[in-house]
PDB file of N, CA and C in Angstrom:
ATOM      1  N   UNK A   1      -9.370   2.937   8.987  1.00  0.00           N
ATOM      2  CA  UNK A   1      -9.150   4.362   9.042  1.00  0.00           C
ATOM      3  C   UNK A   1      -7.920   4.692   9.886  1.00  0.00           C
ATOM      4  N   UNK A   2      -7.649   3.676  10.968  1.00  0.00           N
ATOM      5  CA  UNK A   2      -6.830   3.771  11.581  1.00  0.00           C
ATOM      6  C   UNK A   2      -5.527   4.222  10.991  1.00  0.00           C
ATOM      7  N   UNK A   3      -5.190   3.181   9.704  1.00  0.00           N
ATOM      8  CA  UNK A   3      -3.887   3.404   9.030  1.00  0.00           C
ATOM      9  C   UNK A   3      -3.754   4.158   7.560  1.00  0.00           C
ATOM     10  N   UNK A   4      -5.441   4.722   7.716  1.00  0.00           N
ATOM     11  CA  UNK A   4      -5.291   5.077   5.897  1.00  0.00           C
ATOM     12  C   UNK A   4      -5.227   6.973   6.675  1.00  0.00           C
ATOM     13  N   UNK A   5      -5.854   7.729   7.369  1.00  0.00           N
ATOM     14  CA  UNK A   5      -5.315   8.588   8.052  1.00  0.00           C
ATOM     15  C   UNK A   5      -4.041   9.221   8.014  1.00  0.00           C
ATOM     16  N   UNK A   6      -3.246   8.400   9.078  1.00  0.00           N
ATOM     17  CA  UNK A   6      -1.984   9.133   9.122  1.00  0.00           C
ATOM     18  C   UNK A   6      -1.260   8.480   7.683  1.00  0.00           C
ATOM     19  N   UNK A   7      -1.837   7.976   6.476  1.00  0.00           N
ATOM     20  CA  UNK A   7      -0.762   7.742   5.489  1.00  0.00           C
ATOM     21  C   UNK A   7      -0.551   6.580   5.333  1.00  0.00           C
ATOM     22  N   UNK A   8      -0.236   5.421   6.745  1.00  0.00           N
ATOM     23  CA  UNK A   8       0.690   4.054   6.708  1.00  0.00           C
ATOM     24  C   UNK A   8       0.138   3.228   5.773  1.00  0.00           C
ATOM     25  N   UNK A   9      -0.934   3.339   5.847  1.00  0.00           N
ATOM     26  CA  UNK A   9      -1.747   2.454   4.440  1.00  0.00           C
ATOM     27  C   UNK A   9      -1.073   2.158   3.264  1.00  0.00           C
ATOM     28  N   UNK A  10      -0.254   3.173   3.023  1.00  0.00           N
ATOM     29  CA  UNK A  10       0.139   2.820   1.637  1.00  0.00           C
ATOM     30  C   UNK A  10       1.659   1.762   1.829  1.00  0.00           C
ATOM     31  N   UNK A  11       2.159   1.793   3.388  1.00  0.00           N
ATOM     32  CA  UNK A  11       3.182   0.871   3.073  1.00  0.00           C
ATOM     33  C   UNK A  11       2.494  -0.324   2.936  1.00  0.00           C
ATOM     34  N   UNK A  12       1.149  -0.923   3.018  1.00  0.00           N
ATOM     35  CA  UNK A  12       0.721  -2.070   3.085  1.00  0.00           C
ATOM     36  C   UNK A  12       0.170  -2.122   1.463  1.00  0.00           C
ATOM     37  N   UNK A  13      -0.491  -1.346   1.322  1.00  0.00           N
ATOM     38  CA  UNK A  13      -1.043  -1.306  -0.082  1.00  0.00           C
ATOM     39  C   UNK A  13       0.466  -1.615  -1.175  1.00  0.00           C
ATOM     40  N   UNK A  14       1.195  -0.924  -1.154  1.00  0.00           N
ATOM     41  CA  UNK A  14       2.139  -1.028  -2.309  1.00  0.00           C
ATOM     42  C   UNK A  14       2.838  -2.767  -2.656  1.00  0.00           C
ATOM     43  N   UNK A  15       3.102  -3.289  -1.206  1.00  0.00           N
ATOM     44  CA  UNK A  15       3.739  -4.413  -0.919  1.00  0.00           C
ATOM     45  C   UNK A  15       2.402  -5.622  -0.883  1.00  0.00           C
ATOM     46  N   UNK A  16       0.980  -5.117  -1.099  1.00  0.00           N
ATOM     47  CA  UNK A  16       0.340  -6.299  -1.198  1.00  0.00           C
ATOM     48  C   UNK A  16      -0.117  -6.068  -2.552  1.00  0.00           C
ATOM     49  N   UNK A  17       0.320  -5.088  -3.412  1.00  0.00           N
ATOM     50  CA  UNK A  17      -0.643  -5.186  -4.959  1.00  0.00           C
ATOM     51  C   UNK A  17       0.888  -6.143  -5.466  1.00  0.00           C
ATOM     52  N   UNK A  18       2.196  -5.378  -4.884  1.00  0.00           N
ATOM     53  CA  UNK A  18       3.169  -6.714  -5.961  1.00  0.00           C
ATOM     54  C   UNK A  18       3.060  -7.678  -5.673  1.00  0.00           C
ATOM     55  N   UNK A  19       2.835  -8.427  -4.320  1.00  0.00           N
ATOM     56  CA  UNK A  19       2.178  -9.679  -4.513  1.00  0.00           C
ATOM     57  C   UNK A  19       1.049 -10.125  -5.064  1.00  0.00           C
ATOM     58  N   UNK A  20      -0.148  -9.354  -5.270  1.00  0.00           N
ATOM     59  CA  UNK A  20      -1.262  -9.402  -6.135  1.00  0.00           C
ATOM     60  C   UNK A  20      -0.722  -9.537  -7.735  1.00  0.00           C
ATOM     61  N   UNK A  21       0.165  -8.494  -7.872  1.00  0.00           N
ATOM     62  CA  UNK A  21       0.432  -8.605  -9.004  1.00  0.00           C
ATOM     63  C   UNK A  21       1.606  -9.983  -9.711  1.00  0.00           C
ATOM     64  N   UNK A  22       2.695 -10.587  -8.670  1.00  0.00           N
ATOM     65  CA  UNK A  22       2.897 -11.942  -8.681  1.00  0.00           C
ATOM     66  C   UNK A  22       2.474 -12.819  -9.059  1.00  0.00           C
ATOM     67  N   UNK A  23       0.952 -12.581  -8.402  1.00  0.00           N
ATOM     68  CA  UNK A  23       0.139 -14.064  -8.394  1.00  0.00           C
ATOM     69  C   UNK A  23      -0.362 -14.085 -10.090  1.00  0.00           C
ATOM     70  N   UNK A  24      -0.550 -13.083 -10.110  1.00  0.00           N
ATOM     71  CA  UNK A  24      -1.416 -12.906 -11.615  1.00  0.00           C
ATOM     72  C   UNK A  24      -0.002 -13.324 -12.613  1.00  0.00           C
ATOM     73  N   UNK A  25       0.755 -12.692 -12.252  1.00  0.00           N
ATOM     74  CA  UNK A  25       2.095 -13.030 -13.560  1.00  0.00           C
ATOM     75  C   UNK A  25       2.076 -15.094 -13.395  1.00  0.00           C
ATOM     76  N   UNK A  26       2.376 -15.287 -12.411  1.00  0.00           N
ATOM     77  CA  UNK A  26       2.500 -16.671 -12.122  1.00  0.00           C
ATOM     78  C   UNK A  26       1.463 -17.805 -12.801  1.00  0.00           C
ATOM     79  N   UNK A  27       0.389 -17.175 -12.392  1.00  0.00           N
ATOM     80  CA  UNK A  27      -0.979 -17.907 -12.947  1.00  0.00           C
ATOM     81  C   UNK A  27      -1.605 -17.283 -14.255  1.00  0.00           C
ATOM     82  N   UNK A  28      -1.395 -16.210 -15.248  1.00  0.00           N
ATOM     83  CA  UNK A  28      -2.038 -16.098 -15.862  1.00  0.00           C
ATOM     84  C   UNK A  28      -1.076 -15.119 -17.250  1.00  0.00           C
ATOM     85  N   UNK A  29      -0.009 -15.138 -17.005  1.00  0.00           N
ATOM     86  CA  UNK A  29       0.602 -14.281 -17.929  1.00  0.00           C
ATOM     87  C   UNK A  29       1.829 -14.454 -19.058  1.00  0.00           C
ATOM     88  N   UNK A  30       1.394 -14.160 -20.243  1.00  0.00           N
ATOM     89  CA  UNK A  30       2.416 -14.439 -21.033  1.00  0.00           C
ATOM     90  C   UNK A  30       4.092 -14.869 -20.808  1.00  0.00           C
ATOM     91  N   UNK A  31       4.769 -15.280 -21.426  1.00  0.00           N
ATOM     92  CA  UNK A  31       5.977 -15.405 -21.066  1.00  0.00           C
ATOM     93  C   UNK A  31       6.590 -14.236 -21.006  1.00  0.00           C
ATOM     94  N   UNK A  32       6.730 -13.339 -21.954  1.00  0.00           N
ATOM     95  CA  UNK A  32       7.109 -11.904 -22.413  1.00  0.00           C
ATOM     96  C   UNK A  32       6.431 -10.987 -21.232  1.00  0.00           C
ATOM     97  N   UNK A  33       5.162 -11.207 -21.005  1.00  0.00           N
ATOM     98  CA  UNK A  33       4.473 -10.393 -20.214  1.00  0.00           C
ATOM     99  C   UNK A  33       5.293 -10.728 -18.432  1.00  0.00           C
ATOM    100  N   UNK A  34       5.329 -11.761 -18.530  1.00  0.00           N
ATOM    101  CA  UNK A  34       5.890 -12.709 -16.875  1.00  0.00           C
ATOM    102  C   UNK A  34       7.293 -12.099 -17.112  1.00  0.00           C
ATOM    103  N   UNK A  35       8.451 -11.761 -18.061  1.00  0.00           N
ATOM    104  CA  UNK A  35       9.597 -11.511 -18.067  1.00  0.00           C
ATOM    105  C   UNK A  35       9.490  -9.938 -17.908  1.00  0.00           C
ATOM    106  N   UNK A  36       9.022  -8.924 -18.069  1.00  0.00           N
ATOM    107  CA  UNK A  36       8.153  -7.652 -17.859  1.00  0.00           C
ATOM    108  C   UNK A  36       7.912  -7.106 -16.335  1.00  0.00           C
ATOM    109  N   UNK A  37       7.402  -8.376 -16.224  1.00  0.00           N
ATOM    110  CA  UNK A  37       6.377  -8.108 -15.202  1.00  0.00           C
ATOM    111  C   UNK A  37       7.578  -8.430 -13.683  1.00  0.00           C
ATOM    112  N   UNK A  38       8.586  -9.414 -13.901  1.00  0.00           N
ATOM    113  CA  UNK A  38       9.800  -9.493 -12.820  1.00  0.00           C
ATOM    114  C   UNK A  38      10.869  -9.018 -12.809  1.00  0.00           C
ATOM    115  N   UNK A  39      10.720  -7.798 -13.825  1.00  0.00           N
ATOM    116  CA  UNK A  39      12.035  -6.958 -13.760  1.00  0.00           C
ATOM    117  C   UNK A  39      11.253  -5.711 -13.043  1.00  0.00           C
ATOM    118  N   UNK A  40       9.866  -5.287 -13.030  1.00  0.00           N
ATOM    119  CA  UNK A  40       9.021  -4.143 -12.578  1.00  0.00           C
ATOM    120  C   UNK A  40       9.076  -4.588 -10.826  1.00  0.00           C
ATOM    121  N   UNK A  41       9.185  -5.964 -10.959  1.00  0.00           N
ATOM    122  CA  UNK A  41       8.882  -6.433  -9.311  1.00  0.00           C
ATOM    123  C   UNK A  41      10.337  -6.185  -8.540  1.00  0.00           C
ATOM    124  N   UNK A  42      11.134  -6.381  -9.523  1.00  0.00           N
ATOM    125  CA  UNK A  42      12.624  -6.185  -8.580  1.00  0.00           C
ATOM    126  C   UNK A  42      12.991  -5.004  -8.572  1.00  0.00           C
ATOM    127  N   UNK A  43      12.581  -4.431  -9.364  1.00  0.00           N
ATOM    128  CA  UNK A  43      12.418  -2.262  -9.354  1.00  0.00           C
ATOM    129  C   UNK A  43      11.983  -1.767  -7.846  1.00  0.00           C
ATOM    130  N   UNK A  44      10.954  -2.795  -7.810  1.00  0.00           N
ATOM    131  CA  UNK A  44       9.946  -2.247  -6.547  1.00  0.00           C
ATOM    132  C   UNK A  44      10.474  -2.582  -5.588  1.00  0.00           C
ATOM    133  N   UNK A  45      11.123  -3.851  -5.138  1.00  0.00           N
ATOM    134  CA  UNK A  45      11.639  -4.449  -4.354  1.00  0.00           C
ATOM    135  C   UNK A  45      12.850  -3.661  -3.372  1.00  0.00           C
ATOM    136  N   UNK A  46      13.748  -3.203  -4.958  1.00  0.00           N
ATOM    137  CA  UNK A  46      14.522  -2.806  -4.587  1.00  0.00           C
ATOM    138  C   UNK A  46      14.605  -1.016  -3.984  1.00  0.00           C
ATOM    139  N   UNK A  47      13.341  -0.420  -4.377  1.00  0.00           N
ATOM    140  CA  UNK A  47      12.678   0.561  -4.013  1.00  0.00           C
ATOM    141  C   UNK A  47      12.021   0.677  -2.611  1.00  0.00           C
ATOM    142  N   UNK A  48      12.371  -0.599  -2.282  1.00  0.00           N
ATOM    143  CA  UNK A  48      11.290  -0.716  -1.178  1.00  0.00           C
ATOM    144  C   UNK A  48      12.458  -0.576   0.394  1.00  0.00           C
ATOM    145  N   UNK A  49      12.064   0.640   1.270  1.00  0.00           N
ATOM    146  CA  UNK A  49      13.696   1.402   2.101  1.00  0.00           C
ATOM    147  C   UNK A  49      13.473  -0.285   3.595  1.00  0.00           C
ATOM    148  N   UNK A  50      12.552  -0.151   3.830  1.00  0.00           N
ATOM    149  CA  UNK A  50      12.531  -0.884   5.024  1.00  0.00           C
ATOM    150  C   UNK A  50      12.712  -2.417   4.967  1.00  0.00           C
ATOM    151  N   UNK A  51      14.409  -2.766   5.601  1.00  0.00           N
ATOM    152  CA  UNK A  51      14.505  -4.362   4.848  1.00  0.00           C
ATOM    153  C   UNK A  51      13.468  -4.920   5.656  1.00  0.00           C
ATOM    154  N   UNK A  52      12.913  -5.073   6.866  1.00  0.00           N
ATOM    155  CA  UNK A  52      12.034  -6.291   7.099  1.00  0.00           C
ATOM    156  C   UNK A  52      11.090  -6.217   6.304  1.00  0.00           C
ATOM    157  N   UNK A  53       9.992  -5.560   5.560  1.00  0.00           N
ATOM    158  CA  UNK A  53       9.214  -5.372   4.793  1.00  0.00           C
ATOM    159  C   UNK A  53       9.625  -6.260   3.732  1.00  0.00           C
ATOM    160  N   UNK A  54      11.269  -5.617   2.961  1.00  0.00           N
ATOM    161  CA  UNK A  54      11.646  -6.369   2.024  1.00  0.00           C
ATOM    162  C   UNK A  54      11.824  -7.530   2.159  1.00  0.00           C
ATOM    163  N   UNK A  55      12.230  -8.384   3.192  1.00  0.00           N
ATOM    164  CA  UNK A  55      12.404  -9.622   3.270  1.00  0.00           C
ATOM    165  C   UNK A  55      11.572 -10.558   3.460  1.00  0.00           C
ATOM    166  N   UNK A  56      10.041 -10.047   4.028  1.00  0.00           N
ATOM    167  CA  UNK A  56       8.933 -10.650   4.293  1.00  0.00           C
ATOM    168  C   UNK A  56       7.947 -10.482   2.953  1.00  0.00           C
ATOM    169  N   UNK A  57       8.321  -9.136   1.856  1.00  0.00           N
ATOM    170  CA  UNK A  57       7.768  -9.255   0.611  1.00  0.00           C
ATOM    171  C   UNK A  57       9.000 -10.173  -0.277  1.00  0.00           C
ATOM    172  N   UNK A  58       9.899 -10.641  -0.268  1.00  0.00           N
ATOM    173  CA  UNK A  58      10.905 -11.889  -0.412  1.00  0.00           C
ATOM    174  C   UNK A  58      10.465 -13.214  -0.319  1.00  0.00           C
ATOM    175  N   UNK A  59       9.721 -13.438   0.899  1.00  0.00           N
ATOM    176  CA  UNK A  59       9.393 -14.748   1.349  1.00  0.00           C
ATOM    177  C   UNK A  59       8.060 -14.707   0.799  1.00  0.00           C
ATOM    178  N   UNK A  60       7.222 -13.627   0.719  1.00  0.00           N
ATOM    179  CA  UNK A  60       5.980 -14.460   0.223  1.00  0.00           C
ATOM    180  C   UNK A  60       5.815 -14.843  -1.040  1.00  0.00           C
ATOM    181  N   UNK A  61       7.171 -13.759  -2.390  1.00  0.00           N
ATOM    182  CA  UNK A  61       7.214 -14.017  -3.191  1.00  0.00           C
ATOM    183  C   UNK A  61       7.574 -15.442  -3.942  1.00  0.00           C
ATOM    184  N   UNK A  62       8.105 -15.871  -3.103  1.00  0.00           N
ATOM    185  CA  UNK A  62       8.816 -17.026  -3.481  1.00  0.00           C
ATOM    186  C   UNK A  62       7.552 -18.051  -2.901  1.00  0.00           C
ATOM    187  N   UNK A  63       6.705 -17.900  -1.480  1.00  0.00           N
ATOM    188  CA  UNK A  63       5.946 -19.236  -1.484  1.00  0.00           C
ATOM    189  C   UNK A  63       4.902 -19.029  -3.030  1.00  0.00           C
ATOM    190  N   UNK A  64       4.712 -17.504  -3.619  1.00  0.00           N
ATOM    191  CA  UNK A  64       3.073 -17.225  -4.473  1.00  0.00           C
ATOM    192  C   UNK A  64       4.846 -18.115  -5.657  1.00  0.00           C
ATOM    193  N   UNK A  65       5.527 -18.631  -5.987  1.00  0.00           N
ATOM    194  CA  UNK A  65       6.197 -19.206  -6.985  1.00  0.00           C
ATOM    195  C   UNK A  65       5.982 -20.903  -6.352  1.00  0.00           C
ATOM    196  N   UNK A  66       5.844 -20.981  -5.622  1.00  0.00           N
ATOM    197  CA  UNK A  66       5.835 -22.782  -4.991  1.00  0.00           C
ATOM    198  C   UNK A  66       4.581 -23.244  -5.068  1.00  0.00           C
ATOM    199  N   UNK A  67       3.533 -22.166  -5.180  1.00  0.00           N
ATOM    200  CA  UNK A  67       2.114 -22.176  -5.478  1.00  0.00           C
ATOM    201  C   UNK A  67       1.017 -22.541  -3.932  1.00  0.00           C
ATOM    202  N   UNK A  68       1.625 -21.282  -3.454  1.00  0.00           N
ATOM    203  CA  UNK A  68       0.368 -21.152  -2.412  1.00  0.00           C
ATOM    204  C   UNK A  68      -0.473 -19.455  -2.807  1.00  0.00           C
ATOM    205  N   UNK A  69      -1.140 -19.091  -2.451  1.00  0.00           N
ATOM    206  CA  UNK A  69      -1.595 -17.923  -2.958  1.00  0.00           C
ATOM    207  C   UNK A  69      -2.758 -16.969  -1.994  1.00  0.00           C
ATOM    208  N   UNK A  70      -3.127 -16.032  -1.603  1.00  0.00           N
ATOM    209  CA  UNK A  70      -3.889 -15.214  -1.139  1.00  0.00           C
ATOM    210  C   UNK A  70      -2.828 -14.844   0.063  1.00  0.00           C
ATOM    211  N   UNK A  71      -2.099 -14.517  -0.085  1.00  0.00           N
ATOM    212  CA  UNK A  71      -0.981 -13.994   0.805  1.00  0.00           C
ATOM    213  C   UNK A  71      -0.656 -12.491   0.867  1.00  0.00           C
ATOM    214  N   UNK A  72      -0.709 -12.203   1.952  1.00  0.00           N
ATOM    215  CA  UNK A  72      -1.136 -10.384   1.769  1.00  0.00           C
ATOM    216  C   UNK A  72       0.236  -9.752   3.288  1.00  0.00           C
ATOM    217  N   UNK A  73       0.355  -8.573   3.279  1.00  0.00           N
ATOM    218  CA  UNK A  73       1.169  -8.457   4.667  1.00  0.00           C
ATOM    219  C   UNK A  73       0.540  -7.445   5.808  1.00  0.00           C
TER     220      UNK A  73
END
């Protein structure tokens, strides 16, 4: 409640569903659907104002591609 209150919640929510949503392209999604699905992620990415955020949703993207997974921020 602490962070869903004043709002901040959603910087965590937005930056842990595209990694949610990563994992799923990675492990379970068409080719067409996976090519879709990483042009929507670099939309977001690049949508996204606060670089440390961006660079730490950067790094986890790339370990959920090396295949580690349940990675959240």
């Amino acid at each position: 409640m602490e962070l869903a209150k004043p709002g901040l919640i959603q910087k965590y929510c937005r930056t842990n569903a595209i990694i949610t949503f990563k994992e799923y392209l990675v492990d379970y999604a068409s080719p067409q659907a996976k090519e879709s699905g990483e042009t929507i992620i670099s939309q977001l990415i690049n949508e996204t104002d606060n670089s440390a955020t961006k660079r730490i949703l950067k790094n986890r993207l790339k370990r959920i591609e090396n295949g580690e997974r349940d990675l959240y921020i």
